[in-house]
PDB file of N, CA and C in Angstrom:
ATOM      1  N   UNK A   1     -28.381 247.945 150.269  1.00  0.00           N
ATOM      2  CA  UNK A   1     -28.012 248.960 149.303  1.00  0.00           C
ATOM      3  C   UNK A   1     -27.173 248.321 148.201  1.00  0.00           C
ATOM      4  N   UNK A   2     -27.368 248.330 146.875  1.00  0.00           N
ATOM      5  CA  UNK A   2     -26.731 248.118 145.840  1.00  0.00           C
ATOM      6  C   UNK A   2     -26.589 249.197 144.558  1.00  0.00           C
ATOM      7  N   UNK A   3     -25.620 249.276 144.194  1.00  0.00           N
ATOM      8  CA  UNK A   3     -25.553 250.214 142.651  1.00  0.00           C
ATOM      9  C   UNK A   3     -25.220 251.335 143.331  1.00  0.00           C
ATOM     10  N   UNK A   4     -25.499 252.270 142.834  1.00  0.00           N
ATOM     11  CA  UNK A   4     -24.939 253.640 142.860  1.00  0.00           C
ATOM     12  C   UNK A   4     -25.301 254.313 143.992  1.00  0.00           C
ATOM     13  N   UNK A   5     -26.412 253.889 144.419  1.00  0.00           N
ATOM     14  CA  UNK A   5     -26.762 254.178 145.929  1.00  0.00           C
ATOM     15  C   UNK A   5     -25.657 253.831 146.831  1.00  0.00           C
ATOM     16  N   UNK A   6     -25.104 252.662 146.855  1.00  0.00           N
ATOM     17  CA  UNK A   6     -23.778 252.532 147.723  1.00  0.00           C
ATOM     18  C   UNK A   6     -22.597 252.950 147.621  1.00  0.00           C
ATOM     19  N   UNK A   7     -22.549 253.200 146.046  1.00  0.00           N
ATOM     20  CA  UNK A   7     -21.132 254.147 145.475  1.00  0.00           C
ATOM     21  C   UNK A   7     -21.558 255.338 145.916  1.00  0.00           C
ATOM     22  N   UNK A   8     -22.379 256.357 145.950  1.00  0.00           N
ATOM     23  CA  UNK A   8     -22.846 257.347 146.826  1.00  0.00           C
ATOM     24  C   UNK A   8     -22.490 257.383 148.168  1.00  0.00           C
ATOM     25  N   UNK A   9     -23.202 256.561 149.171  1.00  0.00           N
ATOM     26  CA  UNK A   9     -22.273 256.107 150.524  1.00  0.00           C
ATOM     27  C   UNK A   9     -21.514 256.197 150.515  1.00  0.00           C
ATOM     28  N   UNK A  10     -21.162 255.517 149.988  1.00  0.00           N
ATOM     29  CA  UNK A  10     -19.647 255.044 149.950  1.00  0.00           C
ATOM     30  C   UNK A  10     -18.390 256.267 149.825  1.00  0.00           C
ATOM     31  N   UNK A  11     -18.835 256.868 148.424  1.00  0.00           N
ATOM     32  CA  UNK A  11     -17.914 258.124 148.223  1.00  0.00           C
ATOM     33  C   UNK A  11     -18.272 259.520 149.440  1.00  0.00           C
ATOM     34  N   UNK A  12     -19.397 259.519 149.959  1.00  0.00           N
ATOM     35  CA  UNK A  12     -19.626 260.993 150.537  1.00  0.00           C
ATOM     36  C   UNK A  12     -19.000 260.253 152.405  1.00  0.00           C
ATOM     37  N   UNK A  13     -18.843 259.234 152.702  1.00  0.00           N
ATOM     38  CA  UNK A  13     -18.426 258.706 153.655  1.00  0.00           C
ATOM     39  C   UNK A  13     -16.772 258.354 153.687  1.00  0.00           C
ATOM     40  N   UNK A  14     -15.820 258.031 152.524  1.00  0.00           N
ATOM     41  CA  UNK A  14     -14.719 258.651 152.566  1.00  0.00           C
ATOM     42  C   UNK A  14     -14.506 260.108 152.481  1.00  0.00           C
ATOM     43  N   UNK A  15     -15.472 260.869 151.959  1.00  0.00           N
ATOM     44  CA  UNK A  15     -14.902 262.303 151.810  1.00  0.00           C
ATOM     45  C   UNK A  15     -14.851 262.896 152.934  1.00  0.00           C
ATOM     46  N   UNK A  16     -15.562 262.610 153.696  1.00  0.00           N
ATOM     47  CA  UNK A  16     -16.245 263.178 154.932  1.00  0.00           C
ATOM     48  C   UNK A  16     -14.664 262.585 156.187  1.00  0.00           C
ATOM     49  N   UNK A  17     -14.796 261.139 156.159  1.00  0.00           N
ATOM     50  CA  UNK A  17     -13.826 260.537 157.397  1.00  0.00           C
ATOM     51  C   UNK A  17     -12.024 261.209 156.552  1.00  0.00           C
ATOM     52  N   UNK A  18     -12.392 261.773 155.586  1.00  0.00           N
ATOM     53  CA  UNK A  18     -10.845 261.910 154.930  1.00  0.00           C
ATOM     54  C   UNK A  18     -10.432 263.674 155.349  1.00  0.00           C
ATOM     55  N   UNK A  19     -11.493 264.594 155.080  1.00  0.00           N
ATOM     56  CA  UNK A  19     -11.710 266.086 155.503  1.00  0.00           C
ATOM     57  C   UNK A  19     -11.839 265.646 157.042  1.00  0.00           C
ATOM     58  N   UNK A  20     -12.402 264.885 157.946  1.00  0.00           N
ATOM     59  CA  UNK A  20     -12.358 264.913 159.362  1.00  0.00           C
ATOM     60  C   UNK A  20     -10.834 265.014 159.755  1.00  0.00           C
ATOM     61  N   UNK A  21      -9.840 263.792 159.673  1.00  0.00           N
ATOM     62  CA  UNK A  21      -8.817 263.535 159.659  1.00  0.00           C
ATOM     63  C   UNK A  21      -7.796 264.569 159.043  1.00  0.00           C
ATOM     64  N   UNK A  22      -7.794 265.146 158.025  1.00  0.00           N
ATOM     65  CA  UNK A  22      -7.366 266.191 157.246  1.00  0.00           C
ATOM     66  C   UNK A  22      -7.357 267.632 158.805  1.00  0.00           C
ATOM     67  N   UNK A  23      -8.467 267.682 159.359  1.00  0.00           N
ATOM     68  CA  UNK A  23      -8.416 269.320 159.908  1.00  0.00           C
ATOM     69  C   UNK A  23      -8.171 268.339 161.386  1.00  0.00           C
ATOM     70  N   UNK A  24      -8.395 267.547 161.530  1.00  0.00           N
ATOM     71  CA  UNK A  24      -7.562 266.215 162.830  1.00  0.00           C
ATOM     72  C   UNK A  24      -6.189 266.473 163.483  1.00  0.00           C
ATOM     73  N   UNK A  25      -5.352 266.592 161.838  1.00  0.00           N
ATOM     74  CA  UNK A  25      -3.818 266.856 162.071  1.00  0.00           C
ATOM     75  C   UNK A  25      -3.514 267.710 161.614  1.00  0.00           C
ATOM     76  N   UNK A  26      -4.209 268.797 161.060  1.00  0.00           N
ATOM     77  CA  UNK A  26      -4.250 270.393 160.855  1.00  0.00           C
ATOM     78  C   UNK A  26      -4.008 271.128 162.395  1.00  0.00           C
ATOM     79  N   UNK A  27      -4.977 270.351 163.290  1.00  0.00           N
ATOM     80  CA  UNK A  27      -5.445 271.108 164.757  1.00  0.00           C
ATOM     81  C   UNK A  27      -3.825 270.548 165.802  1.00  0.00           C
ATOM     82  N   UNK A  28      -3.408 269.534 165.039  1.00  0.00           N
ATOM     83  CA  UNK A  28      -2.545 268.556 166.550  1.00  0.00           C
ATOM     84  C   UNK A  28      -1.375 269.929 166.790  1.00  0.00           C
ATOM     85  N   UNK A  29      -0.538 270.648 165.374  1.00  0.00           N
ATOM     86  CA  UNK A  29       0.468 271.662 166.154  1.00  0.00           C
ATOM     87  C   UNK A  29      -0.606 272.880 167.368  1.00  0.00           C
ATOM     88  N   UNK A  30      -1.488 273.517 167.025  1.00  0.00           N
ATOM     89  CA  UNK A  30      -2.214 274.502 167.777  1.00  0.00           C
ATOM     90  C   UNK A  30      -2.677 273.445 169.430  1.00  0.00           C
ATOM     91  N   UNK A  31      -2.569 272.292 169.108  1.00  0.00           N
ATOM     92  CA  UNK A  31      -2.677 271.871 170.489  1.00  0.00           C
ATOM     93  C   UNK A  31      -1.631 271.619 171.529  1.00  0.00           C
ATOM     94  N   UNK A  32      -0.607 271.035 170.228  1.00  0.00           N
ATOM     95  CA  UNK A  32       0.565 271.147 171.348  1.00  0.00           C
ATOM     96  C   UNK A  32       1.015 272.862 171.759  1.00  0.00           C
ATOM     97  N   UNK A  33       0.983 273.486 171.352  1.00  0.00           N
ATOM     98  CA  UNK A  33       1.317 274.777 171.739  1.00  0.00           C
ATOM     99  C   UNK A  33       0.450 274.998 172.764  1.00  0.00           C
ATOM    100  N   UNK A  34      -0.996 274.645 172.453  1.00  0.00           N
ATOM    101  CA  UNK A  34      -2.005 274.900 174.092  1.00  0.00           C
ATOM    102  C   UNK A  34      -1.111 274.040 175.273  1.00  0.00           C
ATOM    103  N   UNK A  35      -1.062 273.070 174.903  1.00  0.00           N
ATOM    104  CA  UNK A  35      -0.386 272.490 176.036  1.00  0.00           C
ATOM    105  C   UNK A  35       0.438 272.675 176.479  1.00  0.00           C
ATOM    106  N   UNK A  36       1.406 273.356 176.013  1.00  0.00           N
ATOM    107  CA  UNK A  36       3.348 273.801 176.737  1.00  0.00           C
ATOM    108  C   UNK A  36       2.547 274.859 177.163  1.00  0.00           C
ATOM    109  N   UNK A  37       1.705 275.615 177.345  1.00  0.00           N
ATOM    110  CA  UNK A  37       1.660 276.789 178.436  1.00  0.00           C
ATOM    111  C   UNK A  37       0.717 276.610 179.232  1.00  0.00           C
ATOM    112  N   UNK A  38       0.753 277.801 180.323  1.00  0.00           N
ATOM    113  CA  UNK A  38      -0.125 277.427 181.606  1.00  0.00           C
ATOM    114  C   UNK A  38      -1.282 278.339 181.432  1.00  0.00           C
ATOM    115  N   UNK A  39      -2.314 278.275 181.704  1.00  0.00           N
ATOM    116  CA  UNK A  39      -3.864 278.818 181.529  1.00  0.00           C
ATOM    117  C   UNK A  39      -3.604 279.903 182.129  1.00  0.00           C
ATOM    118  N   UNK A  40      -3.912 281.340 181.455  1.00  0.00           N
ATOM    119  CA  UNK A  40      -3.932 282.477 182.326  1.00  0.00           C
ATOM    120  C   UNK A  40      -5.059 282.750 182.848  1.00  0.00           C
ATOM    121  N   UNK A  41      -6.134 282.286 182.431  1.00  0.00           N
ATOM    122  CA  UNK A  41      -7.126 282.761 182.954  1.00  0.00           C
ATOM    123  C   UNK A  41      -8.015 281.643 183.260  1.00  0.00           C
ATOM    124  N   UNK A  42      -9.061 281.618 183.978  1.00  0.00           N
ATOM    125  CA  UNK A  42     -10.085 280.538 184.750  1.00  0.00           C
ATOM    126  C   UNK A  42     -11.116 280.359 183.854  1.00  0.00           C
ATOM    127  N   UNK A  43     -11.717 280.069 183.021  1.00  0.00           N
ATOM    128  CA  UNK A  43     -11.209 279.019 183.055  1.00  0.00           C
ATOM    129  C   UNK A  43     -10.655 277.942 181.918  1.00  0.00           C
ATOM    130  N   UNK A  44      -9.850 277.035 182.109  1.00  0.00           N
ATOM    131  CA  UNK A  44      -8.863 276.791 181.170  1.00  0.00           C
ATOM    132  C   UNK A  44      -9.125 275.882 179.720  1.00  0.00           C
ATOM    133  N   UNK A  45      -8.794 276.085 179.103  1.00  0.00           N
ATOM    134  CA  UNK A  45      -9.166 275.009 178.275  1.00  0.00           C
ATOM    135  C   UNK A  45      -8.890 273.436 177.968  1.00  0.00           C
ATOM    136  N   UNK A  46      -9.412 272.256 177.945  1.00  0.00           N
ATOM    137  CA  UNK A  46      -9.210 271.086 178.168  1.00  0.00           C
ATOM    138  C   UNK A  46      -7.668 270.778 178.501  1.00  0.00           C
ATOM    139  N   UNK A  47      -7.569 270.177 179.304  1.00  0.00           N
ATOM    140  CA  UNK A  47      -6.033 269.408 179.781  1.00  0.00           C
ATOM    141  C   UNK A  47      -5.287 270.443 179.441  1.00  0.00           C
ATOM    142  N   UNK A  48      -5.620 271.952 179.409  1.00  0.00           N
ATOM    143  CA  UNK A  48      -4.636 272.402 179.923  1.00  0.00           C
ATOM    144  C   UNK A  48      -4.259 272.910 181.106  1.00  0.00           C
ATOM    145  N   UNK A  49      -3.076 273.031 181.318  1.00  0.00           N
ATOM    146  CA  UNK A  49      -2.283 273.102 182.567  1.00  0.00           C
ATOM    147  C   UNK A  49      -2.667 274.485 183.208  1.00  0.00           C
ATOM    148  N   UNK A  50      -2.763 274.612 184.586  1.00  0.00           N
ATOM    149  CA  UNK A  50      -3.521 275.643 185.242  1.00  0.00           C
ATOM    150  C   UNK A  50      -2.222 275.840 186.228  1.00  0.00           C
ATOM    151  N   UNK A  51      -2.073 277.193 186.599  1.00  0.00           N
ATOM    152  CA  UNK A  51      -0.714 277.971 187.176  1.00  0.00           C
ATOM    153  C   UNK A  51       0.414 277.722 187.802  1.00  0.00           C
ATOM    154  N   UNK A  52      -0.254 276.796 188.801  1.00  0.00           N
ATOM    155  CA  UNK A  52       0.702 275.878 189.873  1.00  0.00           C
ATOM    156  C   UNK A  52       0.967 274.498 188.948  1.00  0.00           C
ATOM    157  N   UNK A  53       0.356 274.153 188.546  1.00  0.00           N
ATOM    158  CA  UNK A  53       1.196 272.600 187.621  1.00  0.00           C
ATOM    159  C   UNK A  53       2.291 272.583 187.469  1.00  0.00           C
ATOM    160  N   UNK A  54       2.769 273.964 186.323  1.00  0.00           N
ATOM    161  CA  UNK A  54       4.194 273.481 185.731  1.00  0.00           C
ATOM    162  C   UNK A  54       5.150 272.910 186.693  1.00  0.00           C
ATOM    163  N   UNK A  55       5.002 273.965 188.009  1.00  0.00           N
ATOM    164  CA  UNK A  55       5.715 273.583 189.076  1.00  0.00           C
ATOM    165  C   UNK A  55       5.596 272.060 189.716  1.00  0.00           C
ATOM    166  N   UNK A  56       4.208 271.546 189.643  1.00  0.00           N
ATOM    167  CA  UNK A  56       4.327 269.819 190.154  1.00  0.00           C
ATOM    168  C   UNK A  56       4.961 269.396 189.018  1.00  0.00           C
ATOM    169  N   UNK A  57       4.959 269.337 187.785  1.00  0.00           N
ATOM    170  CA  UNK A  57       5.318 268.775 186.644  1.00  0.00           C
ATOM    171  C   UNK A  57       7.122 268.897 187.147  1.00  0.00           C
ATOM    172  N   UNK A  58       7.433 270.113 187.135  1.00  0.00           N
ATOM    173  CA  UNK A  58       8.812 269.926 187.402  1.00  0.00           C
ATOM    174  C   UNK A  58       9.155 269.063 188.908  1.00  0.00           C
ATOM    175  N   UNK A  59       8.525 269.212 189.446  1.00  0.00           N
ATOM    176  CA  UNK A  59       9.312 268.598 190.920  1.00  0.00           C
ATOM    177  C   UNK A  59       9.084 267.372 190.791  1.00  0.00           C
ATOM    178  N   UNK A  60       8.313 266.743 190.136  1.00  0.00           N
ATOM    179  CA  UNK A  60       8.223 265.331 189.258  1.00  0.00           C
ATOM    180  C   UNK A  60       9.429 264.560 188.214  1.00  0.00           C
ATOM    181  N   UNK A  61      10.252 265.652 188.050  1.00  0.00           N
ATOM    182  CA  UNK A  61      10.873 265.745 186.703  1.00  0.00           C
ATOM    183  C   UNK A  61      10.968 265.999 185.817  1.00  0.00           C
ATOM    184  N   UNK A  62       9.217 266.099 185.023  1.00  0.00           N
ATOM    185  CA  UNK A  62       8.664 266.223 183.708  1.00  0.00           C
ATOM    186  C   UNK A  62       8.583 267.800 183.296  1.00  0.00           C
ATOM    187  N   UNK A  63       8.953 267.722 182.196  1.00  0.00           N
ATOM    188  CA  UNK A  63       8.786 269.014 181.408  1.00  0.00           C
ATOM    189  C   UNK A  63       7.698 269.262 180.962  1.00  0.00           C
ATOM    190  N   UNK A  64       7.048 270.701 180.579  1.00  0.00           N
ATOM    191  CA  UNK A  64       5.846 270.558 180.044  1.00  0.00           C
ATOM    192  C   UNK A  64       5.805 270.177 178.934  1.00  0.00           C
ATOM    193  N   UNK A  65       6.760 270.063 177.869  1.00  0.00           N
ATOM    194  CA  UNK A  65       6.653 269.375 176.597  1.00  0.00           C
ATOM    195  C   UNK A  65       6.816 268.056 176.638  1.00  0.00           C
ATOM    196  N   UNK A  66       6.706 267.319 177.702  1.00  0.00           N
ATOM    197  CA  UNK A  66       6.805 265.892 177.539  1.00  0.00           C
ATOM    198  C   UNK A  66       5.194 266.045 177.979  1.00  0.00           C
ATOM    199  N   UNK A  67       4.853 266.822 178.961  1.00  0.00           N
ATOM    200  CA  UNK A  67       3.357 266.556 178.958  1.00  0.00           C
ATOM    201  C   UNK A  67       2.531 267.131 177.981  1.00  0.00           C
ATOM    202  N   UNK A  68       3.028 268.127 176.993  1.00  0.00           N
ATOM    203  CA  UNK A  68       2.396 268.149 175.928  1.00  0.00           C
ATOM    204  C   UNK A  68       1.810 266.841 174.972  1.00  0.00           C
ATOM    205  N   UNK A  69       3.625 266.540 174.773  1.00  0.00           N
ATOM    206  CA  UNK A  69       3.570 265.315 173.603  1.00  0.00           C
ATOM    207  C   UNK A  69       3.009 264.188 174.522  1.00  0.00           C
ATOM    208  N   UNK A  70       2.350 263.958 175.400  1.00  0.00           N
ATOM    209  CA  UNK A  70       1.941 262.860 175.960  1.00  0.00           C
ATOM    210  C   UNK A  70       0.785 263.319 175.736  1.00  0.00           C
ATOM    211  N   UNK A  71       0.148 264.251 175.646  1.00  0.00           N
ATOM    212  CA  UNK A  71      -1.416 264.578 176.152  1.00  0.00           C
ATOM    213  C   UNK A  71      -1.928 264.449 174.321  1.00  0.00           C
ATOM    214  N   UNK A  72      -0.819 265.352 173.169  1.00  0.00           N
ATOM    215  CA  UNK A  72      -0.964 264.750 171.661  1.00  0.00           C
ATOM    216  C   UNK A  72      -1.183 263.298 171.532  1.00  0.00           C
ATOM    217  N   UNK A  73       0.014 262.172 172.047  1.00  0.00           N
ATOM    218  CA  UNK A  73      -0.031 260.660 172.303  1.00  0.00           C
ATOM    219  C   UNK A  73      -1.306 260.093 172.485  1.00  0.00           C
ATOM    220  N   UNK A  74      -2.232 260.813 173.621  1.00  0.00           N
ATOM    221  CA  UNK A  74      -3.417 260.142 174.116  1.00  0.00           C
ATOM    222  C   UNK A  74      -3.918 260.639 172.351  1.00  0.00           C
ATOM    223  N   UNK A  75      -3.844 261.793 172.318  1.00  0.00           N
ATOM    224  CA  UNK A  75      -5.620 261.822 171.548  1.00  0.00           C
ATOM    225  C   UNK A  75      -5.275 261.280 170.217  1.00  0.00           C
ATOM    226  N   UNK A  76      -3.817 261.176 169.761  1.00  0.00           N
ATOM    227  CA  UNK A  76      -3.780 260.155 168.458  1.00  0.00           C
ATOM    228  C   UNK A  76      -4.282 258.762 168.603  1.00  0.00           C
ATOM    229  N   UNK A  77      -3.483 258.363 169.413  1.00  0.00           N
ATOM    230  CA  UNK A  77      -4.131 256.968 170.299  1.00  0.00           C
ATOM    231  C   UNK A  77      -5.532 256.636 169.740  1.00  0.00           C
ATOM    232  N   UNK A  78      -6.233 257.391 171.140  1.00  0.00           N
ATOM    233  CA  UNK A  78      -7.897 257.425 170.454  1.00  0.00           C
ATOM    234  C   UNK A  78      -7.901 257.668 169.337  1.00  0.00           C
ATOM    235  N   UNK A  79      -7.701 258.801 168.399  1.00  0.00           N
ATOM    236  CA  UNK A  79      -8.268 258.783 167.039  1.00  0.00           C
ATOM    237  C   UNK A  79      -8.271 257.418 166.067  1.00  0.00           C
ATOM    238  N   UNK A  80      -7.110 257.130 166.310  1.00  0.00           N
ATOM    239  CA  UNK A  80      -6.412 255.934 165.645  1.00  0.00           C
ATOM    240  C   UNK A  80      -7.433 254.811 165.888  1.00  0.00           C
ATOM    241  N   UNK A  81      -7.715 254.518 167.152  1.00  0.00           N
ATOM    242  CA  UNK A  81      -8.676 253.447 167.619  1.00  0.00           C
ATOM    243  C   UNK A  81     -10.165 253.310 166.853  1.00  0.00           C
ATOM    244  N   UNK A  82     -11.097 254.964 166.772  1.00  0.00           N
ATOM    245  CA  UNK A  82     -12.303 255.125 166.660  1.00  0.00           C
ATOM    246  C   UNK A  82     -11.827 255.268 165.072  1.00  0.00           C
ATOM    247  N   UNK A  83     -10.870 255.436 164.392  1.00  0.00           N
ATOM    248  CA  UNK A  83     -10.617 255.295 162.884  1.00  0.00           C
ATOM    249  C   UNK A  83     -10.794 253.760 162.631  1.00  0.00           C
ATOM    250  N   UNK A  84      -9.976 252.861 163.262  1.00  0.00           N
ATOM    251  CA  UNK A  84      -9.958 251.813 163.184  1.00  0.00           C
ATOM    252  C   UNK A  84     -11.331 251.068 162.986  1.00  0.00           C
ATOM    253  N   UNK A  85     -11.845 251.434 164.043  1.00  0.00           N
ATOM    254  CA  UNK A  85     -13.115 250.749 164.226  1.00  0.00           C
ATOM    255  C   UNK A  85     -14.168 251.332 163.167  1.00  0.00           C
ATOM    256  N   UNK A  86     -14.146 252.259 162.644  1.00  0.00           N
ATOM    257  CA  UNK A  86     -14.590 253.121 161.876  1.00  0.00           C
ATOM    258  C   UNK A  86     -14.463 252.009 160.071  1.00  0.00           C
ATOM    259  N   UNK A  87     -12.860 252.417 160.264  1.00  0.00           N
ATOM    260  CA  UNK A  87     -12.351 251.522 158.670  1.00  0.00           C
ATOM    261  C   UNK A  87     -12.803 250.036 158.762  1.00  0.00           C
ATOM    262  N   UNK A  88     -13.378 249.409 159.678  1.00  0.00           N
ATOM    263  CA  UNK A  88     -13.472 248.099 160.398  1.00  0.00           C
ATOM    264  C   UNK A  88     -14.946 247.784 159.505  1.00  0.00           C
ATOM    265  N   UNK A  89     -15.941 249.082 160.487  1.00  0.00           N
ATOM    266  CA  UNK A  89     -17.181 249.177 159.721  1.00  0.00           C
ATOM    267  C   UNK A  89     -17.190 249.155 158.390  1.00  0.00           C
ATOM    268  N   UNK A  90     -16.755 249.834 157.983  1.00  0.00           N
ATOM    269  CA  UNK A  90     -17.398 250.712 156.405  1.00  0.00           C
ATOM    270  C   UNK A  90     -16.586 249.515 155.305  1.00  0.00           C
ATOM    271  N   UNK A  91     -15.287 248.597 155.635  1.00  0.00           N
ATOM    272  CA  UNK A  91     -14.751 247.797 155.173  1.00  0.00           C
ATOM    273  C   UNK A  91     -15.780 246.121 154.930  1.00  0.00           C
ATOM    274  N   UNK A  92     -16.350 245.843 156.232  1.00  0.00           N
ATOM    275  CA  UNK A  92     -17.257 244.906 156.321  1.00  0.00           C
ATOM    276  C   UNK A  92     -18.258 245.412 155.878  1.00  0.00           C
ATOM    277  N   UNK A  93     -19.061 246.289 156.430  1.00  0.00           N
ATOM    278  CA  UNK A  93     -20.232 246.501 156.495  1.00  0.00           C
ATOM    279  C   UNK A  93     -20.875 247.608 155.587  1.00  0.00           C
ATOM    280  N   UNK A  94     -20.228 248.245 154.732  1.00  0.00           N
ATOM    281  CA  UNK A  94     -20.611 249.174 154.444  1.00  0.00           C
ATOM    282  C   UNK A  94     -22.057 249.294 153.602  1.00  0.00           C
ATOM    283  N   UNK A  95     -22.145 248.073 152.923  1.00  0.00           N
ATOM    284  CA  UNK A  95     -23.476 247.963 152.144  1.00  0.00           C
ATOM    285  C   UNK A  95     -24.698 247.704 153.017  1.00  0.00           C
ATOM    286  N   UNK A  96     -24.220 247.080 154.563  1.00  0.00           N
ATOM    287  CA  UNK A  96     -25.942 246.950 155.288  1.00  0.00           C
ATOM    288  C   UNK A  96     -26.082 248.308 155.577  1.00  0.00           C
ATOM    289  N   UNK A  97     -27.491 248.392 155.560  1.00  0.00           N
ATOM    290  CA  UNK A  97     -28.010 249.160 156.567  1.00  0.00           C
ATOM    291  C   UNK A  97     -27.527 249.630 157.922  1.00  0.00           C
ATOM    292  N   UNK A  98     -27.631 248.927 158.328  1.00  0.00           N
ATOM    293  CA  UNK A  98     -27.100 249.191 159.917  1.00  0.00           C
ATOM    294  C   UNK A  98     -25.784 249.300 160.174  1.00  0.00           C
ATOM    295  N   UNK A  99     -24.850 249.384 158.772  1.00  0.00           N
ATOM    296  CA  UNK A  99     -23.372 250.140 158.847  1.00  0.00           C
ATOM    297  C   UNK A  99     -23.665 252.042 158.764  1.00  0.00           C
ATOM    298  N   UNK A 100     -24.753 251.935 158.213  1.00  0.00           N
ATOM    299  CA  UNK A 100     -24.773 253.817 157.732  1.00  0.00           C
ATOM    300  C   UNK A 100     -24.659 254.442 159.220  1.00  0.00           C
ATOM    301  N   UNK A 101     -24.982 255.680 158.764  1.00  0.00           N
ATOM    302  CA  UNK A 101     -25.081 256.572 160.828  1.00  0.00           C
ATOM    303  C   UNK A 101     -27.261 257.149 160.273  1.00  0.00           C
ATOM    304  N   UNK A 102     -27.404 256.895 159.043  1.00  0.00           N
ATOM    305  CA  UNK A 102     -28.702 257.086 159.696  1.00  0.00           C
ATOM    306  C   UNK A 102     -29.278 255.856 158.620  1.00  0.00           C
ATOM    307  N   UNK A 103     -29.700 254.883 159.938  1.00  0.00           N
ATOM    308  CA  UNK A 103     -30.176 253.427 158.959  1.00  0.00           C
ATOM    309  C   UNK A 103     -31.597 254.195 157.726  1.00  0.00           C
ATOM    310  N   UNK A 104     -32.597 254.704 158.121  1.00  0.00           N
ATOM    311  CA  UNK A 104     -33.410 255.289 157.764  1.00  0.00           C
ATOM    312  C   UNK A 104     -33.144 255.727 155.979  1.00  0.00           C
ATOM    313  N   UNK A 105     -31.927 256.076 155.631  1.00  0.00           N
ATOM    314  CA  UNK A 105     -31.999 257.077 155.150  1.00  0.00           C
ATOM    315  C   UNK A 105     -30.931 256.639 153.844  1.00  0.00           C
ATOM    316  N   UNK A 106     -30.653 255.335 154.168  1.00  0.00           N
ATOM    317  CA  UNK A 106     -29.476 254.495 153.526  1.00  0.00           C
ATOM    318  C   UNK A 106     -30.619 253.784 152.197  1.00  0.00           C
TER     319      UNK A 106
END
C-alpha cells in the first residue's frame, strides 16, 4: 500500500484504536462499582463477586475494593499489552498487507 490508500488506513485505524480506548476508560469507573458489590442474582456478571465471597475476601483480610482495584489492575494490564502489541504493528508494519485485519481488502 502506498499514497493515500495508506493515509486512509492509516487514519480510519487510529480513529477506530483511539474511540476503542476512549469508551475503554469511559467503562473502567462502572466496573469498579460492579466489582465492590456482591451479585444479587444468578447469574452474575464477569468476576463479579457472588454472596458468600465478600465474607472469604474478609477472613482473608482483603476488602472488596482492593479486589475491585485488582480485578481494574488485571484488565488495564491486558489492555495495555494488546495496545502495545497493537502500536507495535501498525508502527512497523502498517503499510504491508498482512499488518491490516482484512489482508484482502488493504
Amino acid at each position: 500500500m502506498r499514497g493515500r490508500r495508506l493515509l486512509l488506513a492509516r487514519t480510519v485505524w487510529l480513529t477506530v484504536a483511539a474511540v476503542s480506548l476512549g469508551l475503554f476508560v469511559a467503562g473502567l469507573p462502572a466496573k469498579f462499582a460492579e466489582l465492590l458489590v456482591a451479585c444479587p442474582t444468578t447469574p452474575c456478571l464477569s468476576n463479579q463477586l457472588r454472596q458468600a465471597e465478600p465474607g472469604a475476601l474478609q477472613a482473608l483480610g482483603l476488602s472488596p475494593g482492593f479486589y475491585a482495584a485488582y480485578g481494574i489492575a488485571l484488565e488495564v494490564a491486558v489492555a495495555a499489552v494488546y495496545s502495545a502489541i497493537a502500536g507495535l504493528i501498525f508502527w512497523r508494519r502498517s503499510a504491508d498487507r498482512m499488518g491490516c485485519l482484512s489482508p484482502s481488502r488493504c
